[in-house]
N, C-alpha and C. Protein backbone atom coordinates (compact mmCIF):
# COMPACT_ATOMS: atom_id res chain seq x y z
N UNK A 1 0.82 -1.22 0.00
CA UNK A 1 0.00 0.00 0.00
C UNK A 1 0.85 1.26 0.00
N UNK A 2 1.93 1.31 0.72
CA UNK A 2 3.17 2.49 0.62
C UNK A 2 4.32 1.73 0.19
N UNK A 3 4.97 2.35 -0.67
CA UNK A 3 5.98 2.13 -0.76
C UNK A 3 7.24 3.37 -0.83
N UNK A 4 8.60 3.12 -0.05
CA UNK A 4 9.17 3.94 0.58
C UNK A 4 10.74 3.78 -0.47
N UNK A 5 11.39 5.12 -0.84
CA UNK A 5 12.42 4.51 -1.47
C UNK A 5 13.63 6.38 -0.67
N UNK A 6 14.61 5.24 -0.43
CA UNK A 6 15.89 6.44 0.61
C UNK A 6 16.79 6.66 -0.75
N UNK A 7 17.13 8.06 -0.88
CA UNK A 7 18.60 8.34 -1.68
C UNK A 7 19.37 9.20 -1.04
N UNK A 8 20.37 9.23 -1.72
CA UNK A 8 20.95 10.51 -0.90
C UNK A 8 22.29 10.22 0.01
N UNK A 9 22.44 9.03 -0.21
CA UNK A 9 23.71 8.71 1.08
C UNK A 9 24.75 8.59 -0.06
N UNK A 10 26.04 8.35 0.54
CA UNK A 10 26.55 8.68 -0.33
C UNK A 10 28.14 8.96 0.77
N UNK A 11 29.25 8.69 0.29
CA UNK A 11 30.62 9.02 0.90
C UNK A 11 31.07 10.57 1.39
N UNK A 12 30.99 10.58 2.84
CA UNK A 12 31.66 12.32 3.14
C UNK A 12 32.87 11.82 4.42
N UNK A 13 33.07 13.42 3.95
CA UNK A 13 34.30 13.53 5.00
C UNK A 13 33.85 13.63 6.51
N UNK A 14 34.85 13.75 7.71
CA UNK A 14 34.10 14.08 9.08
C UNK A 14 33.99 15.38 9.11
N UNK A 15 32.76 15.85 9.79
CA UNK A 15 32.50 17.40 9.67
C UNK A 15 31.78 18.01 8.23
N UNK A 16 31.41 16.85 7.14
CA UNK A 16 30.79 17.70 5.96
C UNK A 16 28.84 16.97 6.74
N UNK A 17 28.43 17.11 5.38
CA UNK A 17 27.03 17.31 5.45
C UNK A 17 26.60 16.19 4.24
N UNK A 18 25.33 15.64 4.66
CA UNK A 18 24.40 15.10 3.55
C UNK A 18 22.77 15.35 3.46
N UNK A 19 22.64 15.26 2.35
CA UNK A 19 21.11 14.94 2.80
C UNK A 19 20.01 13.92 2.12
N UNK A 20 19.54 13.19 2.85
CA UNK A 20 18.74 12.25 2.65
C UNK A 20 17.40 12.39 2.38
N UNK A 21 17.22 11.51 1.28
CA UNK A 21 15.75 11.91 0.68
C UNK A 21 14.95 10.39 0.80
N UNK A 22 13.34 10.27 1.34
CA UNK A 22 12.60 9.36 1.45
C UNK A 22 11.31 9.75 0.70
N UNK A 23 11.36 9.39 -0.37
CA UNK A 23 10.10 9.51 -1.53
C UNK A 23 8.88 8.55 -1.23
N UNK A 24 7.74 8.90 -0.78
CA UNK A 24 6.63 7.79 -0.34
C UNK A 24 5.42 7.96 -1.83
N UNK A 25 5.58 6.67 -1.91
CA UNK A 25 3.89 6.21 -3.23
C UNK A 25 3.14 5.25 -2.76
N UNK A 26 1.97 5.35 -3.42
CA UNK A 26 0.95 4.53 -3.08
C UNK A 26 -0.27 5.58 -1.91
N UNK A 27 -0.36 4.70 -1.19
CA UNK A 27 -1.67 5.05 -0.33
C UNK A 27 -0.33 6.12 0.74
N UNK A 28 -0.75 7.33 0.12
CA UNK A 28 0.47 8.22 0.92
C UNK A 28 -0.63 9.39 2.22
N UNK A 29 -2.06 9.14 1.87
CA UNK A 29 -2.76 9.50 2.91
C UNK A 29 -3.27 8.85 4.23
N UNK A 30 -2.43 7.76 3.91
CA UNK A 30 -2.40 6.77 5.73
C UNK A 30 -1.29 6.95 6.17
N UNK A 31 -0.51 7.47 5.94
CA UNK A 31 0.83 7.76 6.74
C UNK A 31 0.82 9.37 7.66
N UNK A 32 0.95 8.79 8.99
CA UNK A 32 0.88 10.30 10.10
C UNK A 32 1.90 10.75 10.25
N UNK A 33 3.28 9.77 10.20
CA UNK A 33 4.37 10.46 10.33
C UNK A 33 5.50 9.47 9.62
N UNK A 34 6.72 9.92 9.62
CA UNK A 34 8.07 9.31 8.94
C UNK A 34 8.82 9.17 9.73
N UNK A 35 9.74 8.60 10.00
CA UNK A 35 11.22 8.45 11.19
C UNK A 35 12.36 7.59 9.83
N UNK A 36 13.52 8.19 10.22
CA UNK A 36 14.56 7.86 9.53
C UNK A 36 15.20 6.85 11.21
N UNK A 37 15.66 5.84 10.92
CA UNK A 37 16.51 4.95 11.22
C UNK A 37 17.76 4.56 11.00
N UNK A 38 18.49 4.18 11.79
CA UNK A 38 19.65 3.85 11.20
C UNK A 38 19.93 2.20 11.82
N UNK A 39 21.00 1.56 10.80
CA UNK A 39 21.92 0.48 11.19
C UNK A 39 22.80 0.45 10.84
N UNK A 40 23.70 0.09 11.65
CA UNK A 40 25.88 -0.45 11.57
C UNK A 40 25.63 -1.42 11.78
N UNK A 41 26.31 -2.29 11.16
CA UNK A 41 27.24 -3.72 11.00
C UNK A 41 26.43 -4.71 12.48
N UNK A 42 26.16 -5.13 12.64
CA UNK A 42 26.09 -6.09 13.97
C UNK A 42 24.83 -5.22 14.95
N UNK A 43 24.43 -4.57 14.36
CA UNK A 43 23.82 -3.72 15.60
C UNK A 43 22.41 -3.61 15.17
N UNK A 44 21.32 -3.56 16.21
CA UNK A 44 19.92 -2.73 15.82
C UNK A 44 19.67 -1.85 15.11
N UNK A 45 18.63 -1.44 14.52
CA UNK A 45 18.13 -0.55 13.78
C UNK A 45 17.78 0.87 14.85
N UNK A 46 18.47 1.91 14.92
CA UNK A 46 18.48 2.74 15.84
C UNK A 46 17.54 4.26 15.56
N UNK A 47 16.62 4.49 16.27
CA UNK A 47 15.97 5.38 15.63
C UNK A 47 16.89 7.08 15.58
N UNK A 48 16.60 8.10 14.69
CA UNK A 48 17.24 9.29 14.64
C UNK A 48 16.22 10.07 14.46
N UNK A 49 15.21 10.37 14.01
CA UNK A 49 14.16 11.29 13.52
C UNK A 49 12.88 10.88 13.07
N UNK A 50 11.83 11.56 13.26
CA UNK A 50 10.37 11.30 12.87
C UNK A 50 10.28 13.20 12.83
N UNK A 51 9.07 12.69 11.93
CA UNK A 51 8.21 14.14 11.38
C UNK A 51 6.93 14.00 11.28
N UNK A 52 5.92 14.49 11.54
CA UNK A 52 4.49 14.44 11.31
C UNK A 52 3.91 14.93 10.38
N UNK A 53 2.44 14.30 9.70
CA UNK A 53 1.98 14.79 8.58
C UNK A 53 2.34 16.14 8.08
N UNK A 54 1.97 17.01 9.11
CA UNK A 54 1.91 18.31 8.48
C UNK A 54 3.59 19.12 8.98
N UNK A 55 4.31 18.34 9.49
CA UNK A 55 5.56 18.55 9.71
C UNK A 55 5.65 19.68 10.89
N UNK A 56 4.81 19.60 11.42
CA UNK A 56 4.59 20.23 13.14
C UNK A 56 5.15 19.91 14.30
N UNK A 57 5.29 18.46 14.63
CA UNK A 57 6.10 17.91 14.90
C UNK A 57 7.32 16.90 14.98
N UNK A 58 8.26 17.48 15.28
CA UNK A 58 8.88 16.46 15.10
C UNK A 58 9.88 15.94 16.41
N UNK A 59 10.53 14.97 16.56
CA UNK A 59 11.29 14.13 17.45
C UNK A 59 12.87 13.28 17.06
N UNK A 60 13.83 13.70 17.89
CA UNK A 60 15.22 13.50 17.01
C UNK A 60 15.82 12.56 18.50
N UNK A 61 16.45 11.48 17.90
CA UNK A 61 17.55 11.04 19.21
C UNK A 61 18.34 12.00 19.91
N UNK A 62 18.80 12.06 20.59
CA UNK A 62 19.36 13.12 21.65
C UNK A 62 21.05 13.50 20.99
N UNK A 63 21.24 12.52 20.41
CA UNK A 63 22.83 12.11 19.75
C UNK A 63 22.54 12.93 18.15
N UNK A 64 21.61 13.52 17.89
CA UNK A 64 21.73 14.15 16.83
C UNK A 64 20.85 15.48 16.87
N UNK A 65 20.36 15.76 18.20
CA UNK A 65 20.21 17.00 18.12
C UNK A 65 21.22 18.34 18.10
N UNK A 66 20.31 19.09 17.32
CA UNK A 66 21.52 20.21 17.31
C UNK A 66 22.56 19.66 15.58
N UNK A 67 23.09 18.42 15.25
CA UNK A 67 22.87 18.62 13.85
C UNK A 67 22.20 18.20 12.69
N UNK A 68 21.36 17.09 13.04
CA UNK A 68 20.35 16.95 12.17
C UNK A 68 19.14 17.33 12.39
N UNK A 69 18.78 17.40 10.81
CA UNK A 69 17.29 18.54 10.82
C UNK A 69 16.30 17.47 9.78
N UNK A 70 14.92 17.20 10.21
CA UNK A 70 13.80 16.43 9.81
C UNK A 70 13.11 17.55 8.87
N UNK A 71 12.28 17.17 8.10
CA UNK A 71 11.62 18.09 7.37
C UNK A 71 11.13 17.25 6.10
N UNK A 72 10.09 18.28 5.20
CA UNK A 72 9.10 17.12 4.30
C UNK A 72 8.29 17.97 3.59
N UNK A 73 8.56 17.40 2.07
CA UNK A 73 7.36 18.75 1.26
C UNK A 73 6.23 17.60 0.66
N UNK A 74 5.81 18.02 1.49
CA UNK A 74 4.14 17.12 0.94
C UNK A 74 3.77 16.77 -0.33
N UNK A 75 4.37 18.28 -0.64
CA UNK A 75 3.66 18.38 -2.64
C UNK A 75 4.74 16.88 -3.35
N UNK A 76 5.69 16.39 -2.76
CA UNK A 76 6.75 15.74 -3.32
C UNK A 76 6.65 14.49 -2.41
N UNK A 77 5.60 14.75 -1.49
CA UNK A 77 5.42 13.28 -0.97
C UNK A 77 7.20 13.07 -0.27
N UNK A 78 7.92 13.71 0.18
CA UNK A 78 9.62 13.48 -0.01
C UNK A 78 9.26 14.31 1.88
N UNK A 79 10.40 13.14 2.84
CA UNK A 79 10.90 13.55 3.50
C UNK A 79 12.54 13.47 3.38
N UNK A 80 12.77 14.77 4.40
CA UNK A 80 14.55 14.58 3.83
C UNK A 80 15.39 14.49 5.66
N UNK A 81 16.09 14.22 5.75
CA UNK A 81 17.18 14.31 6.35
C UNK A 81 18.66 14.93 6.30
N UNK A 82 18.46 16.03 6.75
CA UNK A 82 19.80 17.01 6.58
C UNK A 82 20.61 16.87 8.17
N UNK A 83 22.30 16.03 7.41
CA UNK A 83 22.85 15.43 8.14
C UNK A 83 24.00 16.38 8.33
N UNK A 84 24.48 17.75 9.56
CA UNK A 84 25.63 18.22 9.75
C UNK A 84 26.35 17.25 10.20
N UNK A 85 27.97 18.28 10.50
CA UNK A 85 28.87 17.54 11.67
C UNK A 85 28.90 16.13 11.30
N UNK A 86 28.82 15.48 10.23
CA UNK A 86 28.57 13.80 10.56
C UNK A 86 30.53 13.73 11.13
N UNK A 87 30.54 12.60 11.63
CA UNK A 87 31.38 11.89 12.23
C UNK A 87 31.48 10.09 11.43
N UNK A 88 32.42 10.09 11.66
CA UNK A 88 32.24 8.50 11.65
C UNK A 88 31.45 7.39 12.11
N UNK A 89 31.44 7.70 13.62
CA UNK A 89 30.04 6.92 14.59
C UNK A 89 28.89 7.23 13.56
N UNK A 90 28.28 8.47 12.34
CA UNK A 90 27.28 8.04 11.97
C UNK A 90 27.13 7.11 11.00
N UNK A 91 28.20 6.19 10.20
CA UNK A 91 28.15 5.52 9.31
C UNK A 91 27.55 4.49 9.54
N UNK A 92 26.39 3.93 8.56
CA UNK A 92 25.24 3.17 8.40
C UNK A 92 24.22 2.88 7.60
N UNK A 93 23.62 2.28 7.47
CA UNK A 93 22.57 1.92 6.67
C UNK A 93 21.06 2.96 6.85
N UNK A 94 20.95 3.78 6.43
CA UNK A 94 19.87 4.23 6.56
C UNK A 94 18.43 4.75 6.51
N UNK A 95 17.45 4.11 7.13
CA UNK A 95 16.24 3.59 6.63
C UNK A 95 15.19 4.52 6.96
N UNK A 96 14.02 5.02 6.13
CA UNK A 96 12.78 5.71 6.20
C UNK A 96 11.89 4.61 6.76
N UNK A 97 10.84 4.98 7.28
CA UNK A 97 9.20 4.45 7.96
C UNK A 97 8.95 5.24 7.57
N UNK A 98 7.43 4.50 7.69
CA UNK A 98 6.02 5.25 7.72
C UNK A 98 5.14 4.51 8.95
N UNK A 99 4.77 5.55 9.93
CA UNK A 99 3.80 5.21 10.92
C UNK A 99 2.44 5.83 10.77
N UNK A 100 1.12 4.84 10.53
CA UNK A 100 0.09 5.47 9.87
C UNK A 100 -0.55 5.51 11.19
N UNK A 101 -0.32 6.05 12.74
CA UNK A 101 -0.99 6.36 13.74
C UNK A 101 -0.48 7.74 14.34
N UNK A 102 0.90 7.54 14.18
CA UNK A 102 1.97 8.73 14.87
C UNK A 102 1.82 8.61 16.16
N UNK A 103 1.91 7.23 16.81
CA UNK A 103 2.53 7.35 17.83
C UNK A 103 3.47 7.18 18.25
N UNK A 104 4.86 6.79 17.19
CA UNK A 104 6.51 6.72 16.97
C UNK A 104 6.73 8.31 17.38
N UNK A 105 5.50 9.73 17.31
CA UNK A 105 6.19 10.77 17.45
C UNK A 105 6.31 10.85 18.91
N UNK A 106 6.37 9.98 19.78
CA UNK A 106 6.44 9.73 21.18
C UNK A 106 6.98 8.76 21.92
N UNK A 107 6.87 7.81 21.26
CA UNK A 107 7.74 6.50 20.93
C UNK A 107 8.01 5.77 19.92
N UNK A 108 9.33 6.45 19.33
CA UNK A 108 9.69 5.68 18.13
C UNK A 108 10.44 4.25 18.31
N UNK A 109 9.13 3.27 18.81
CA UNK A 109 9.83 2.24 18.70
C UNK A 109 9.24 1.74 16.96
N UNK A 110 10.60 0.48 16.64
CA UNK A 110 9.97 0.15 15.42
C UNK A 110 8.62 -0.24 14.97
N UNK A 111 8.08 -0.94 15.98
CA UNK A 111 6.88 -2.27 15.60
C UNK A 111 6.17 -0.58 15.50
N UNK A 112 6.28 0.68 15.86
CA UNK A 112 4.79 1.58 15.56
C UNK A 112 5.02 1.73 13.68
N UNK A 113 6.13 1.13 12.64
CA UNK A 113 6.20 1.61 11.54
C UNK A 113 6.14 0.76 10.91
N UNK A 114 5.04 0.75 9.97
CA UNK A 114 4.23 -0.06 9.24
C UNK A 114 4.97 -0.66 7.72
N UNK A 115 5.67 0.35 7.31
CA UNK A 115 6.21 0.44 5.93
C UNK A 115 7.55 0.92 5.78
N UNK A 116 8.81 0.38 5.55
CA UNK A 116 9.78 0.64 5.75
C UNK A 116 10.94 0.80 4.09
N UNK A 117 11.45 1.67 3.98
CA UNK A 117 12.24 1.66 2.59
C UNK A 117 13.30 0.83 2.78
N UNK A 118 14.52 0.70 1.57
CA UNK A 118 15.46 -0.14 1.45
C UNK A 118 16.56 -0.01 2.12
N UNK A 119 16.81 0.99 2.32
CA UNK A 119 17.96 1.82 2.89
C UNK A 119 19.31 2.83 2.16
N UNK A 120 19.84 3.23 2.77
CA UNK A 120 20.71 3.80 1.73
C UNK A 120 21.71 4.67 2.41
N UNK A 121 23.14 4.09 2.08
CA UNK A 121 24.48 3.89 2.58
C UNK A 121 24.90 4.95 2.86
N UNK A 122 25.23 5.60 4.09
CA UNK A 122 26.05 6.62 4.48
C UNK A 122 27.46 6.05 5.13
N UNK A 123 28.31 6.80 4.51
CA UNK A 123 29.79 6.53 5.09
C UNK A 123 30.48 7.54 5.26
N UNK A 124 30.96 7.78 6.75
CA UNK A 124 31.68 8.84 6.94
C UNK A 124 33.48 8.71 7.16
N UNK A 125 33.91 9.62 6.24
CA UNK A 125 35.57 8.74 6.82
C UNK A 125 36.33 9.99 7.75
N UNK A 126 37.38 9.44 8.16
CA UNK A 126 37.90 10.21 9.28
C UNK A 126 39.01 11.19 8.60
């Protein structure tokens, strides 16, 4: 019913910038909000950001406040992820949701996200 597709990752230095794009089709009026995710090598899928329909609210891990910024143009169906300061610790796999209740904007645990994209490779080198 949604389908979710991430671009945008891509090789930087420590201290540059990216930004990540999550394009949603299909049934794009059941979705309340988006959260970008991440995974490294051996590890969980770690949440970083959610945004709400109308992009009113939003909710960031504590480890990326201050340089990443959530945001979303409706007309483009496209949420993005604008990644400062990256470091190395952010290198990962990184994945869009869709939560068609929005209650990830309070607890972004996974099981609240219904529809999840492929991911798409950020690597930061030192």
């Amino acid at each position: 019913q949604v389908q979710l597709v991430e671009s945008g990752g891509g090789l930087v230095q420590a201290g540059g910038s990216l930004r990540l794009s999550c394009a949603a089709s299909g049934r794009t009026s059941s979705i309340f909000a988006v959260g970008w995710f991440r995974q490294a090598p051996g590890k969980e899928r770690e949440f970083r950001a959610a945004i709400s329909r109308s992009g009113g609210v939003t909710n960031y891990a504590n480890s990326v406040k201050g340089r990443f910024t959530i945001s979303r143009d409706n007309a483009k169906n496209t949420v993005y992820l604008q990644m400062n300061s990256l470091s190395p610790e952010d290198t990962a796999v990184y994945y869009c949701a869709a939560d068609p209740n929005g209650r990830s904007l309070y607890n972004p645990a996974q099981f609240e996200f219904s529809y999840w994209g492929q991911g798409t490779q950020v690597t930061v080198s030192s």
